[in-house]
PDB file of N, CA and C in Angstrom:
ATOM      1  N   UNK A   1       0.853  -1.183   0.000  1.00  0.00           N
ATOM      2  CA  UNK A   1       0.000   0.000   0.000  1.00  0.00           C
ATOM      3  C   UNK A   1       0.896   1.242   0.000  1.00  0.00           C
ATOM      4  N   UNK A   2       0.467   2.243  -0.683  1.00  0.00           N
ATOM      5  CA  UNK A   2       1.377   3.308  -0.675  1.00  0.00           C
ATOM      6  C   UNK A   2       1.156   4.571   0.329  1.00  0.00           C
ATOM      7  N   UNK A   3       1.998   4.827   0.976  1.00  0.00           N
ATOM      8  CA  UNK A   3       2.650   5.738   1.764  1.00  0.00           C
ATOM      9  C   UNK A   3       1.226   6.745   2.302  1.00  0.00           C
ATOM     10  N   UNK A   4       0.901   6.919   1.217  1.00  0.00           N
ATOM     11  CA  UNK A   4      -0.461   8.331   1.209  1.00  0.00           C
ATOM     12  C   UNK A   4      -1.910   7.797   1.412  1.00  0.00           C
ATOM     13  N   UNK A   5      -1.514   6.365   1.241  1.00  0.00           N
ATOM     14  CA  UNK A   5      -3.031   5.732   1.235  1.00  0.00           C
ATOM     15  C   UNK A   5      -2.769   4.878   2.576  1.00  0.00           C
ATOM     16  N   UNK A   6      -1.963   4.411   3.573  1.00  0.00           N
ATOM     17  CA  UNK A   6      -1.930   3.773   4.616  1.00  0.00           C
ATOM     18  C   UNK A   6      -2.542   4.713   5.638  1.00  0.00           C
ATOM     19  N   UNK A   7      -3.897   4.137   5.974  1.00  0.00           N
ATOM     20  CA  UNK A   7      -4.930   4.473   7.150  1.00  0.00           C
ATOM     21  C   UNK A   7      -3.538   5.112   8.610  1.00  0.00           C
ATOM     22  N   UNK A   8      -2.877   4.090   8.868  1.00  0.00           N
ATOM     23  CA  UNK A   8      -1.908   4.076   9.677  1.00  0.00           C
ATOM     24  C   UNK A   8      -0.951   5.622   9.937  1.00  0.00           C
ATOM     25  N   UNK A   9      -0.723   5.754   9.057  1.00  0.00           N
ATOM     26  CA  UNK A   9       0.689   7.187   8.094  1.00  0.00           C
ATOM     27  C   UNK A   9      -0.677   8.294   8.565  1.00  0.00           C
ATOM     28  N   UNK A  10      -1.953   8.197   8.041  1.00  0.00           N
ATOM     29  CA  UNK A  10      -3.240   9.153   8.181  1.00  0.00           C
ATOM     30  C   UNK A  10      -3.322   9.517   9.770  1.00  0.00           C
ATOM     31  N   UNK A  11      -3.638   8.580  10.150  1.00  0.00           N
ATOM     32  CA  UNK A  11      -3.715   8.795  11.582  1.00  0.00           C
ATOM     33  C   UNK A  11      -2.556   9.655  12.624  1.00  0.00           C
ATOM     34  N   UNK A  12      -1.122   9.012  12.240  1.00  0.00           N
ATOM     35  CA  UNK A  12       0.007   9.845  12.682  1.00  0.00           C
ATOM     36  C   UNK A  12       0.074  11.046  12.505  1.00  0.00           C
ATOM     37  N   UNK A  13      -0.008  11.467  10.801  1.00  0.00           N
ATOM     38  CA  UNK A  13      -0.552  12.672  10.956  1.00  0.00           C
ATOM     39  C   UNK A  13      -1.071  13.900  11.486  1.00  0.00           C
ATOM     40  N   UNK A  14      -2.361  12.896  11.800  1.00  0.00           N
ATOM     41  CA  UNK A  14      -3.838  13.410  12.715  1.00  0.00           C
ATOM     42  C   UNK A  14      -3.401  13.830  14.124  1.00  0.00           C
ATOM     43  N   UNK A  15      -2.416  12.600  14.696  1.00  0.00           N
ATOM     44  CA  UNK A  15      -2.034  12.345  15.668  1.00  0.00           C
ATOM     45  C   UNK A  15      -0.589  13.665  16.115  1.00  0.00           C
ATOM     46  N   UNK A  16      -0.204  14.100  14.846  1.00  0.00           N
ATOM     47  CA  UNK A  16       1.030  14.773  15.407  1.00  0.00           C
ATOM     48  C   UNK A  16       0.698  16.174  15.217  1.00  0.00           C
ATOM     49  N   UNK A  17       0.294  16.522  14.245  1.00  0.00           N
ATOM     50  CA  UNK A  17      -0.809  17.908  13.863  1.00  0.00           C
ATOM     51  C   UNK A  17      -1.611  18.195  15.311  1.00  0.00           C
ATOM     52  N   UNK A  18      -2.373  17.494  16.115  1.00  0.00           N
ATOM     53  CA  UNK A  18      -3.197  17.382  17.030  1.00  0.00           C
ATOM     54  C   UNK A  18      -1.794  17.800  18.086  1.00  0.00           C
ATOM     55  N   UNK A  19      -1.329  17.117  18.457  1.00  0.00           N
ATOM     56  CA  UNK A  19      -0.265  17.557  19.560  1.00  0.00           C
ATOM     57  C   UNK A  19       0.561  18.525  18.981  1.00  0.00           C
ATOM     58  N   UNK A  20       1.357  18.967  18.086  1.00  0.00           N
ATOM     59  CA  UNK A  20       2.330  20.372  17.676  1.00  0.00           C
ATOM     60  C   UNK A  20       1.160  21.395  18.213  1.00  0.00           C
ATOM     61  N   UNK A  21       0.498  20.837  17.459  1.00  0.00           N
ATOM     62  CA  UNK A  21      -0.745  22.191  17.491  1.00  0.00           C
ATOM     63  C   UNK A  21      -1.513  22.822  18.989  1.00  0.00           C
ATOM     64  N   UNK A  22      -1.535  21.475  19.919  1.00  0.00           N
ATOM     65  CA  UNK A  22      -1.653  21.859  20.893  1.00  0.00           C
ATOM     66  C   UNK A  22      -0.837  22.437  21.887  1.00  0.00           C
ATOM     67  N   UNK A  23       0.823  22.260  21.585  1.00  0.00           N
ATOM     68  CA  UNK A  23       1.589  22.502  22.234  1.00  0.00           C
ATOM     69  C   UNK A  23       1.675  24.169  22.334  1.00  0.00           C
ATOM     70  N   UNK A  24       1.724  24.459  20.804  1.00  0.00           N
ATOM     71  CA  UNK A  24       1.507  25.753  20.372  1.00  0.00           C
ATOM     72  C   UNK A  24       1.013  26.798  20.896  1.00  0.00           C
ATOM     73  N   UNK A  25      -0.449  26.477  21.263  1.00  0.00           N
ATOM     74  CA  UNK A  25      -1.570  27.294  21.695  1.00  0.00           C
ATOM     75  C   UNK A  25      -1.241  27.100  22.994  1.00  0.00           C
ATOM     76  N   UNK A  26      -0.520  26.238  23.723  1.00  0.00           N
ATOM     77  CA  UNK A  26      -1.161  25.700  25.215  1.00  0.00           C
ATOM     78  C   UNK A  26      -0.591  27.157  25.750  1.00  0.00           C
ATOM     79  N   UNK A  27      -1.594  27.402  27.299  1.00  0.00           N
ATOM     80  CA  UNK A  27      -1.440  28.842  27.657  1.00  0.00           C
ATOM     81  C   UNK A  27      -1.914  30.276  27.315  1.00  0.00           C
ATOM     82  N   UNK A  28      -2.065  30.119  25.962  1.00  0.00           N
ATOM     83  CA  UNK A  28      -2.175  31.277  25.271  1.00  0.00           C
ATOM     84  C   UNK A  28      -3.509  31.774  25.624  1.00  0.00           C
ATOM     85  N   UNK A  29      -4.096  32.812  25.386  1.00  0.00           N
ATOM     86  CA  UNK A  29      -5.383  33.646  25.144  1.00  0.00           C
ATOM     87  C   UNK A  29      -5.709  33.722  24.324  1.00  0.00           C
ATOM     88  N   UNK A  30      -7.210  33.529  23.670  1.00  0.00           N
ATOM     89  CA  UNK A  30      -7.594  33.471  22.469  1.00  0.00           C
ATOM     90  C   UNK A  30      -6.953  35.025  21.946  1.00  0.00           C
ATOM     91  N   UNK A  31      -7.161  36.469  22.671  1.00  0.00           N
ATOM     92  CA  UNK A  31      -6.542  37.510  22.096  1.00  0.00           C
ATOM     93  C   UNK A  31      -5.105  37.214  21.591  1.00  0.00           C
ATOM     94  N   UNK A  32      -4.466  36.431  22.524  1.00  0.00           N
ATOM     95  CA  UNK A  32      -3.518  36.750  21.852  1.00  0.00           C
ATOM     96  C   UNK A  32      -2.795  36.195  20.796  1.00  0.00           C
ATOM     97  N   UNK A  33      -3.651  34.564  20.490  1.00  0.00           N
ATOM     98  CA  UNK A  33      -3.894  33.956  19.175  1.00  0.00           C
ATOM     99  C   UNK A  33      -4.215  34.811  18.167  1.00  0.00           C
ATOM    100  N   UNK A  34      -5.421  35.283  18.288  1.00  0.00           N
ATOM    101  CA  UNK A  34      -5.627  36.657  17.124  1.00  0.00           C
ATOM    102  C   UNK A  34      -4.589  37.501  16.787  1.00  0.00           C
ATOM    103  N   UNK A  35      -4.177  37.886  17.651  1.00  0.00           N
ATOM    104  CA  UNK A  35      -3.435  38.539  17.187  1.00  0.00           C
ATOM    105  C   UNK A  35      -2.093  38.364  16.846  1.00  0.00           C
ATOM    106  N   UNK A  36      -1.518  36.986  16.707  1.00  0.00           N
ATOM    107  CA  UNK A  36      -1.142  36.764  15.919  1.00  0.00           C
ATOM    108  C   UNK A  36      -1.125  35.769  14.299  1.00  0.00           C
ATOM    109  N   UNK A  37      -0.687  36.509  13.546  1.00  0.00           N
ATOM    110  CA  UNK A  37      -0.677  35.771  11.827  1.00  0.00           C
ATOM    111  C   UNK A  37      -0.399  34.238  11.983  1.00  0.00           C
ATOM    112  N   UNK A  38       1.040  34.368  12.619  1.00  0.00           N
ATOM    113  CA  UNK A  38       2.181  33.214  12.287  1.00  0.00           C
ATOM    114  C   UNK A  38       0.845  31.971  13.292  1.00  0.00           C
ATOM    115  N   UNK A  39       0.449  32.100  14.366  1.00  0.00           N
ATOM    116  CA  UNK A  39      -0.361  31.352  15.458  1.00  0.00           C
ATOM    117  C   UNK A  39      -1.768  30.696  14.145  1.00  0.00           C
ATOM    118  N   UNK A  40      -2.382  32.070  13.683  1.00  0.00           N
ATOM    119  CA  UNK A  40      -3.676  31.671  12.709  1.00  0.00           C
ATOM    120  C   UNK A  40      -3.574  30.534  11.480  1.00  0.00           C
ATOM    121  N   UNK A  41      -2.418  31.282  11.259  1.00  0.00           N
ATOM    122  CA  UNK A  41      -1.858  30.084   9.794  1.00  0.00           C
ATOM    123  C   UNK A  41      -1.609  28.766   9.893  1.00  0.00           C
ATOM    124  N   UNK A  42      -0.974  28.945  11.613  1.00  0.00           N
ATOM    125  CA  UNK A  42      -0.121  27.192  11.619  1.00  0.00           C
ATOM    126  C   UNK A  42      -1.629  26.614  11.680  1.00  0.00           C
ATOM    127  N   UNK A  43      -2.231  27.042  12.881  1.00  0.00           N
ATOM    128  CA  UNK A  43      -3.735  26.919  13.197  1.00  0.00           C
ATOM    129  C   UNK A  43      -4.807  25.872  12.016  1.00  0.00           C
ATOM    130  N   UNK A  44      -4.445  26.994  11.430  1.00  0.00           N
ATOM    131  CA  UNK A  44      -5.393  26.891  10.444  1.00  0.00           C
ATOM    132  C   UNK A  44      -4.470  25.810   9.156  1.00  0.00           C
ATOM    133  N   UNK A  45      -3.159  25.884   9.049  1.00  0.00           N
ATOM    134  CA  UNK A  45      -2.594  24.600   8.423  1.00  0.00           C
ATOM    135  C   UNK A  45      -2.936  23.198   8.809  1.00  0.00           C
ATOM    136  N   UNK A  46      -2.737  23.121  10.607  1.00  0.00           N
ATOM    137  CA  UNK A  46      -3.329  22.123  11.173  1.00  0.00           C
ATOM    138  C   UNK A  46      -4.320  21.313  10.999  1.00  0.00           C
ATOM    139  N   UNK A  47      -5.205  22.555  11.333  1.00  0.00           N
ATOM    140  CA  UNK A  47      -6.377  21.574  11.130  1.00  0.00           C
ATOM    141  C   UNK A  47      -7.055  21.158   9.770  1.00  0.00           C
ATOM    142  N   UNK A  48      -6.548  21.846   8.530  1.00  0.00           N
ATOM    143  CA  UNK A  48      -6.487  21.556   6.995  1.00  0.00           C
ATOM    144  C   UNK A  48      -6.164  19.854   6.881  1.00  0.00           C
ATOM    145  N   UNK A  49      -4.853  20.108   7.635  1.00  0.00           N
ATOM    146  CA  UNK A  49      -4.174  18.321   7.528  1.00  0.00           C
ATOM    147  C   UNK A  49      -4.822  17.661   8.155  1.00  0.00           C
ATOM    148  N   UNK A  50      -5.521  17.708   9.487  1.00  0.00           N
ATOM    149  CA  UNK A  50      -6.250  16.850   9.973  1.00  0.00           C
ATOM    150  C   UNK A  50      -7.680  16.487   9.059  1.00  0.00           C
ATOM    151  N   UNK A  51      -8.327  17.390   8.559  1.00  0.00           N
ATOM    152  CA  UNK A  51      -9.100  17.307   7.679  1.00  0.00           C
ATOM    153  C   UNK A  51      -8.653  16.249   6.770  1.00  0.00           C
ATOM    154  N   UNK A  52      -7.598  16.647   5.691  1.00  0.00           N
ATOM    155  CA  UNK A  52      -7.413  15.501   4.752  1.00  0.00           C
ATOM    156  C   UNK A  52      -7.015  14.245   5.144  1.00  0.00           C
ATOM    157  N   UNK A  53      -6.705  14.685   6.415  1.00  0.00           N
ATOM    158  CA  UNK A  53      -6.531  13.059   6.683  1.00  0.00           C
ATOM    159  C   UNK A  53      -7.673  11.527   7.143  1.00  0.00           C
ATOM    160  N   UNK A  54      -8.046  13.003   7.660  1.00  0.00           N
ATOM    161  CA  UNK A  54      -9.469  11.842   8.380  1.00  0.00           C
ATOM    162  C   UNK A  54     -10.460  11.391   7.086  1.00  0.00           C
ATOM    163  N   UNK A  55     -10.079  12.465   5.859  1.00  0.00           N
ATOM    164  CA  UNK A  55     -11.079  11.990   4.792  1.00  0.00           C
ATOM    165  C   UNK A  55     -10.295  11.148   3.739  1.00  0.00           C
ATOM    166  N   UNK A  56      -8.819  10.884   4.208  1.00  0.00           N
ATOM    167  CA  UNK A  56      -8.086   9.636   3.518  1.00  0.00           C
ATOM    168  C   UNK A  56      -8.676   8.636   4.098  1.00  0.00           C
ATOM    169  N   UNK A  57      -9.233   8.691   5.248  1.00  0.00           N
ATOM    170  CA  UNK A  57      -9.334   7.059   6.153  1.00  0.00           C
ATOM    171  C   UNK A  57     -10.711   6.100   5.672  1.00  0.00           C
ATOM    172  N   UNK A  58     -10.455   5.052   5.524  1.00  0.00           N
ATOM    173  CA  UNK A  58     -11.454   4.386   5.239  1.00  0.00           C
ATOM    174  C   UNK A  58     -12.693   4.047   5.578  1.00  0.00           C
ATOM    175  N   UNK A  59     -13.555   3.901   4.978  1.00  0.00           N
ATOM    176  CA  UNK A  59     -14.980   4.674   5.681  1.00  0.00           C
ATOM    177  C   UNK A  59     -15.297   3.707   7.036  1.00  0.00           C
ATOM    178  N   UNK A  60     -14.748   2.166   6.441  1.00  0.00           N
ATOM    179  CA  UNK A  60     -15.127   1.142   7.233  1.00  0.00           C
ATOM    180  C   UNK A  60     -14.366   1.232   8.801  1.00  0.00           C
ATOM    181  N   UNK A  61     -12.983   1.800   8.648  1.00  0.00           N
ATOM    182  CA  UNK A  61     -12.526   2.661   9.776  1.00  0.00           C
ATOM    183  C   UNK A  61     -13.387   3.500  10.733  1.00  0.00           C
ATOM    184  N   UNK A  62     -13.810   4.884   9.879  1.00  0.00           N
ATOM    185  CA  UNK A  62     -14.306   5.777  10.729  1.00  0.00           C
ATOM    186  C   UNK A  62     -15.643   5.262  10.991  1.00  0.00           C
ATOM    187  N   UNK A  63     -16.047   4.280  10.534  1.00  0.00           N
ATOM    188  CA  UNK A  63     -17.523   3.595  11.094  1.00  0.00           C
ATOM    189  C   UNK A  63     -17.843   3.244  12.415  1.00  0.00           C
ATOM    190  N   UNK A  64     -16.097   2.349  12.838  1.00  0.00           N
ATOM    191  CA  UNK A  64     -15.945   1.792  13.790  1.00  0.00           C
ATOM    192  C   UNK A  64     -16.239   2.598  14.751  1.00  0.00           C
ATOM    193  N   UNK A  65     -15.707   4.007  14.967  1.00  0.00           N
ATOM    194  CA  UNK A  65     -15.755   5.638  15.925  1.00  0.00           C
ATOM    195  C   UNK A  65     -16.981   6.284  15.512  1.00  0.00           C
ATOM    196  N   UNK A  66     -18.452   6.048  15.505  1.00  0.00           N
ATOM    197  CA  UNK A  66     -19.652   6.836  15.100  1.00  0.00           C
ATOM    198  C   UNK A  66     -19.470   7.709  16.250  1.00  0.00           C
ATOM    199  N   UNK A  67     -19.018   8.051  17.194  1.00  0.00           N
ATOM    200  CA  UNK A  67     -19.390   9.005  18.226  1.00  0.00           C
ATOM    201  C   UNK A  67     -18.433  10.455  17.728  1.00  0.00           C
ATOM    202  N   UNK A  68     -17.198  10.444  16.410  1.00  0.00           N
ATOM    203  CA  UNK A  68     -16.260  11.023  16.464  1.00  0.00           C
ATOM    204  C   UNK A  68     -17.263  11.881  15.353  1.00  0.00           C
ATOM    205  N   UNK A  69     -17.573  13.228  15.239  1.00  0.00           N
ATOM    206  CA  UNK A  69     -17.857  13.798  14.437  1.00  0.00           C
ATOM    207  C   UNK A  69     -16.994  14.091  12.524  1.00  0.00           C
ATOM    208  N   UNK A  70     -16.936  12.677  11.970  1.00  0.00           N
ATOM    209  CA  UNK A  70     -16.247  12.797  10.729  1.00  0.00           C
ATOM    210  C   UNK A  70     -16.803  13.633   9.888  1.00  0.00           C
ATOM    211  N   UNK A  71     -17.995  13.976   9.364  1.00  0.00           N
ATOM    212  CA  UNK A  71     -18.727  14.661   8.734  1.00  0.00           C
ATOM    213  C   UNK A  71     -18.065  16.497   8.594  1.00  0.00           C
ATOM    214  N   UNK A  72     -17.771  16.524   9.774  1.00  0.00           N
ATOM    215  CA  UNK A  72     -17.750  18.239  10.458  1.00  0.00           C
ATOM    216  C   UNK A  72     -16.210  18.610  10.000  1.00  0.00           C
ATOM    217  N   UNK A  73     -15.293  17.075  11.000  1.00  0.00           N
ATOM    218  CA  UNK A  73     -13.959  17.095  10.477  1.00  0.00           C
ATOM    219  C   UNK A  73     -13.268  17.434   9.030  1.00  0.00           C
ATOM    220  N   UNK A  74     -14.046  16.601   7.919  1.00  0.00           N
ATOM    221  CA  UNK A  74     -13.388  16.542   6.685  1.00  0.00           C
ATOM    222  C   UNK A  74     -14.171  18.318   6.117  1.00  0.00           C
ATOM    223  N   UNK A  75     -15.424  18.065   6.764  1.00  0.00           N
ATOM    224  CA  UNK A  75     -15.835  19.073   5.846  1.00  0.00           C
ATOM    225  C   UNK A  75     -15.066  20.654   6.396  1.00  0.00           C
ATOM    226  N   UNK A  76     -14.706  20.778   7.140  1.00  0.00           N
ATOM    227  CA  UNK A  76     -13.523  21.792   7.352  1.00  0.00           C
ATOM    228  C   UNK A  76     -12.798  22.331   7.090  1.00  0.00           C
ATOM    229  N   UNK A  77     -11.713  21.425   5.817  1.00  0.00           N
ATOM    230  CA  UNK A  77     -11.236  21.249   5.239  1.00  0.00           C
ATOM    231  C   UNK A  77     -11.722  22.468   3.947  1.00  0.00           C
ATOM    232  N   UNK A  78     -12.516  22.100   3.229  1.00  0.00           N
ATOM    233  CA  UNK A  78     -13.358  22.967   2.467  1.00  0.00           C
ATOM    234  C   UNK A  78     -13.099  24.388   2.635  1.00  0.00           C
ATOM    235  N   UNK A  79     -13.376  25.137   3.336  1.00  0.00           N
ATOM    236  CA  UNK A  79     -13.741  26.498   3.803  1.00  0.00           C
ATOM    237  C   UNK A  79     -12.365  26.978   3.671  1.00  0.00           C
ATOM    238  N   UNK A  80     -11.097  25.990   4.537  1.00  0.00           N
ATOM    239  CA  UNK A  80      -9.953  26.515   4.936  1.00  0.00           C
ATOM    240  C   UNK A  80      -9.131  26.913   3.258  1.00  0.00           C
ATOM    241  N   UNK A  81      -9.428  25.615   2.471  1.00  0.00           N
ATOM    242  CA  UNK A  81      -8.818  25.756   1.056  1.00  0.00           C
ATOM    243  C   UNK A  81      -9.573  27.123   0.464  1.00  0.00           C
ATOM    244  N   UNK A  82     -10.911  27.024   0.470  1.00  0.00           N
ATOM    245  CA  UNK A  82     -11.726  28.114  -1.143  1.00  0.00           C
ATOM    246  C   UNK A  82     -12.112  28.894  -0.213  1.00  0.00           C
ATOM    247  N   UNK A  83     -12.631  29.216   0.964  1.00  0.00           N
ATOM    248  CA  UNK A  83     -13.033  30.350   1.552  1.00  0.00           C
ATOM    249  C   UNK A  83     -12.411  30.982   2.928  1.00  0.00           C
ATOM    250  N   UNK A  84     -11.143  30.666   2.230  1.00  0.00           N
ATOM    251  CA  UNK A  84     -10.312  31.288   3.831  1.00  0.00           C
ATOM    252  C   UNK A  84     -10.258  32.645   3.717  1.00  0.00           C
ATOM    253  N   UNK A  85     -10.802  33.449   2.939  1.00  0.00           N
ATOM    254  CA  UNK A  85     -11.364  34.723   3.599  1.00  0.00           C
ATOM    255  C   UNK A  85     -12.592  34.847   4.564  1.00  0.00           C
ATOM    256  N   UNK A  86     -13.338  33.695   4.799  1.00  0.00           N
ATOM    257  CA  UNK A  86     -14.497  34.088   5.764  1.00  0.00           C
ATOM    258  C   UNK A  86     -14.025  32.936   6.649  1.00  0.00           C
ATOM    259  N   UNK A  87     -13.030  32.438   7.004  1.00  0.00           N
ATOM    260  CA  UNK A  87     -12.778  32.017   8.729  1.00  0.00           C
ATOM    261  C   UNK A  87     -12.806  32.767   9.492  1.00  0.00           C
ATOM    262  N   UNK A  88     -13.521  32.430  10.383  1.00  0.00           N
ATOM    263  CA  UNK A  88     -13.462  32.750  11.666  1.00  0.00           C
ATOM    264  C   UNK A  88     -12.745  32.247  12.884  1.00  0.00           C
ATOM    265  N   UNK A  89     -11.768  33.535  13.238  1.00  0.00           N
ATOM    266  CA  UNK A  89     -10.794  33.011  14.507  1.00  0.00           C
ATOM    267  C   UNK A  89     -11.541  32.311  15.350  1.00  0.00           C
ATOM    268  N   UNK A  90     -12.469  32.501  15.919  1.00  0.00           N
ATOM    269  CA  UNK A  90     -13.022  32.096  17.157  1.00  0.00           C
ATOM    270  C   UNK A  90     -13.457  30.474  16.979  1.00  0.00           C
ATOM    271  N   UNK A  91     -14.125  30.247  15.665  1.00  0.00           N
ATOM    272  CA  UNK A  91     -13.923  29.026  15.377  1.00  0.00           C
ATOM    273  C   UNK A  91     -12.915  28.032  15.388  1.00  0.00           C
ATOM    274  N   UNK A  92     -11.966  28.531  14.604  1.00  0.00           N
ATOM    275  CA  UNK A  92     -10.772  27.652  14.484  1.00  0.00           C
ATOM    276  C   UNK A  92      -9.789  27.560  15.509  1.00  0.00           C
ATOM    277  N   UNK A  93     -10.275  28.660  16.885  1.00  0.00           N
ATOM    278  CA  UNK A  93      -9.568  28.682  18.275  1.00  0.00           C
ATOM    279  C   UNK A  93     -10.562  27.288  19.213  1.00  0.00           C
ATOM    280  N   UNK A  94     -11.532  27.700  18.737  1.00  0.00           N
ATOM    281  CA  UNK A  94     -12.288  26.681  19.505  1.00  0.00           C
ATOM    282  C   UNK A  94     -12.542  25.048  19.428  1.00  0.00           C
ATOM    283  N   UNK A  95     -11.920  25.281  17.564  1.00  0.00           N
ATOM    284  CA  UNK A  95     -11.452  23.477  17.141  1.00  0.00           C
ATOM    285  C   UNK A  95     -10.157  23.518  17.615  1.00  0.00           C
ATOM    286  N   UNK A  96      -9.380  23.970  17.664  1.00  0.00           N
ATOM    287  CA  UNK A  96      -7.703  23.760  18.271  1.00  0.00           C
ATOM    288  C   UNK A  96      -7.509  23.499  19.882  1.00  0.00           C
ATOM    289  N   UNK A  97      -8.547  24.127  20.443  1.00  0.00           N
ATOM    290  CA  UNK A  97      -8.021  24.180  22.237  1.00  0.00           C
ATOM    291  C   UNK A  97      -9.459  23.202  22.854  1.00  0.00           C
ATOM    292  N   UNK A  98     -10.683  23.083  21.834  1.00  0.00           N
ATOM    293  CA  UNK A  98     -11.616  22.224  22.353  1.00  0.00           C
ATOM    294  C   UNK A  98     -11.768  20.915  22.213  1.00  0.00           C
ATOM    295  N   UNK A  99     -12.061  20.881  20.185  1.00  0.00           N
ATOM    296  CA  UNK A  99     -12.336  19.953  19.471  1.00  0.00           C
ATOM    297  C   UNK A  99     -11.273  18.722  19.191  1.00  0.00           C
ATOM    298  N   UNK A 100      -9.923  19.481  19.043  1.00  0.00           N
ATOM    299  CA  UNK A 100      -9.091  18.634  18.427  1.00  0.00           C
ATOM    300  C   UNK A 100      -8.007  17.678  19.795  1.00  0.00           C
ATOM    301  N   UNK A 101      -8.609  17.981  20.783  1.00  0.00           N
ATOM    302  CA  UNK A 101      -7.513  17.481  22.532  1.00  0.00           C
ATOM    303  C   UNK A 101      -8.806  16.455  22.527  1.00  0.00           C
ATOM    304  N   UNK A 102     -10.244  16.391  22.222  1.00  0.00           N
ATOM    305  CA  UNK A 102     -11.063  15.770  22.497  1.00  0.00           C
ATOM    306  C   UNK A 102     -10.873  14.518  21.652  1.00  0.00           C
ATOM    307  N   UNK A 103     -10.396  14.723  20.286  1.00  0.00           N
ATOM    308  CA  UNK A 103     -10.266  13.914  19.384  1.00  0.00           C
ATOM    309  C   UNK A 103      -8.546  12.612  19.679  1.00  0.00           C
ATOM    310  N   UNK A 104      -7.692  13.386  20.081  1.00  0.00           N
ATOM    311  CA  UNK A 104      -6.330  12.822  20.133  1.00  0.00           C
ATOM    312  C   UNK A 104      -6.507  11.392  20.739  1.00  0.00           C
ATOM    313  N   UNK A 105      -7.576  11.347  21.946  1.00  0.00           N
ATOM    314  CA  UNK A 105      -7.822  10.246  22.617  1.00  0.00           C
ATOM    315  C   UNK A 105      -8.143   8.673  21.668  1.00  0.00           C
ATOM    316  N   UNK A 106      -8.845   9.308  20.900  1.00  0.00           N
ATOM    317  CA  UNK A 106      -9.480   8.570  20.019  1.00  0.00           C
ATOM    318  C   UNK A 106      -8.507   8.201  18.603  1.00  0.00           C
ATOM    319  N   UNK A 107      -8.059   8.762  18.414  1.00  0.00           N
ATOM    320  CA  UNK A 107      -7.122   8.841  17.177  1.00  0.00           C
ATOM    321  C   UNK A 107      -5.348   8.099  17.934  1.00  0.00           C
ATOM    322  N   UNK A 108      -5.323   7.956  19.202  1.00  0.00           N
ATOM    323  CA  UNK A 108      -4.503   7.010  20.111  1.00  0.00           C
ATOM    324  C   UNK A 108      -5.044   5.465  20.252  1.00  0.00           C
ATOM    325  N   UNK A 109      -6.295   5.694  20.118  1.00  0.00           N
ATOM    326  CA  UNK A 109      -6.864   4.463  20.037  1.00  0.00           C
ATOM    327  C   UNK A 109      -7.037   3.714  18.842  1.00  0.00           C
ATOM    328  N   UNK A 110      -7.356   4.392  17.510  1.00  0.00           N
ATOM    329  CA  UNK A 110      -7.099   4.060  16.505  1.00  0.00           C
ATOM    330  C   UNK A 110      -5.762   3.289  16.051  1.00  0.00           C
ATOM    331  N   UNK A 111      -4.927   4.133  16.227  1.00  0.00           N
ATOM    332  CA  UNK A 111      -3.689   3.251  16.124  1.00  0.00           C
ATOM    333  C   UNK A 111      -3.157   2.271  17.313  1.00  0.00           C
ATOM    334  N   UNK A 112      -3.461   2.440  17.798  1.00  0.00           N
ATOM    335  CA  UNK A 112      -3.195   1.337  18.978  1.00  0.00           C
ATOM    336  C   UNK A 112      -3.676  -0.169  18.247  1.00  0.00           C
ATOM    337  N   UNK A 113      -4.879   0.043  17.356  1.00  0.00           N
ATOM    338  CA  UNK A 113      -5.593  -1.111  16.871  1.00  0.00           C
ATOM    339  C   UNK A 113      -4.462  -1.422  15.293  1.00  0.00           C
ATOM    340  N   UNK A 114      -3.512  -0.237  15.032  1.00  0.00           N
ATOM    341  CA  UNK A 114      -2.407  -0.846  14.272  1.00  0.00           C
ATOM    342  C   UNK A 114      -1.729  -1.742  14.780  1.00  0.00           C
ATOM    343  N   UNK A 115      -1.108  -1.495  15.803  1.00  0.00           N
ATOM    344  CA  UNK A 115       0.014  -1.883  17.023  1.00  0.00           C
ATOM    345  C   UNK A 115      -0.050  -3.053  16.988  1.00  0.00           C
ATOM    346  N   UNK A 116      -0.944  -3.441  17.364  1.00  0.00           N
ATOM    347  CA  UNK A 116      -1.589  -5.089  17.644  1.00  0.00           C
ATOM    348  C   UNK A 116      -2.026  -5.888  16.569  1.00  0.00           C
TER     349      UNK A 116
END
């Protein structure tokens, strides 16, 4: 299987995007996220990749996790590529410091089911 298509490689991804990203923000104030560029971009790079990744994964995969909002995840993705003039900070502060620490648990568990 190649490199881009291993569920496994997707998840790490998911998995390392999710922690840089949290490391990033940890502490911070949403002001003072806003106000900075370099904070919005990685931000918003982040969670782009997590997007494509979760919509590399196989459906029969994300079936297994119905409680994980995939729908919301991939479609995220979308906005950040063709309409990243109408993001909203507050959103993409609130998938980074809420949505995406909620998800890591789960996306640890996922691969764990590589492991074995």
């Amino acid at each position: 299987m190649a490199a881009s298509k291993s569920p496994r490689l997707r998840l790490l991804h998911m998995r390392d995007e999710i922690e840089s990203l949290s490391k990033e923000l940890a502490g911070l104030s949403f002001e003072a996220y806003r106000e900075s560029y370099g904070l919005r971009r990685t931000t918003e790079r982040a969670i782009q990749i997590v997007s494509e990744a979760a919509r590399a994964l196989p459906e029969e995969l994300r079936a297994r996790y119905p409680d994980v909002p995939w729908a919301d995840i991939i479609a995220i993705g979308n906005p950040l590529r063709h309409e990243y003039h109408r993001i909203d900070d507050r959103v993409l502060w609130e998938t980074a410091t809420v949505d995406l620490p909620k998800l890591l648990p789960i996306i640890l568990r996922m691969l764990a089911e590589y492991e074995s």
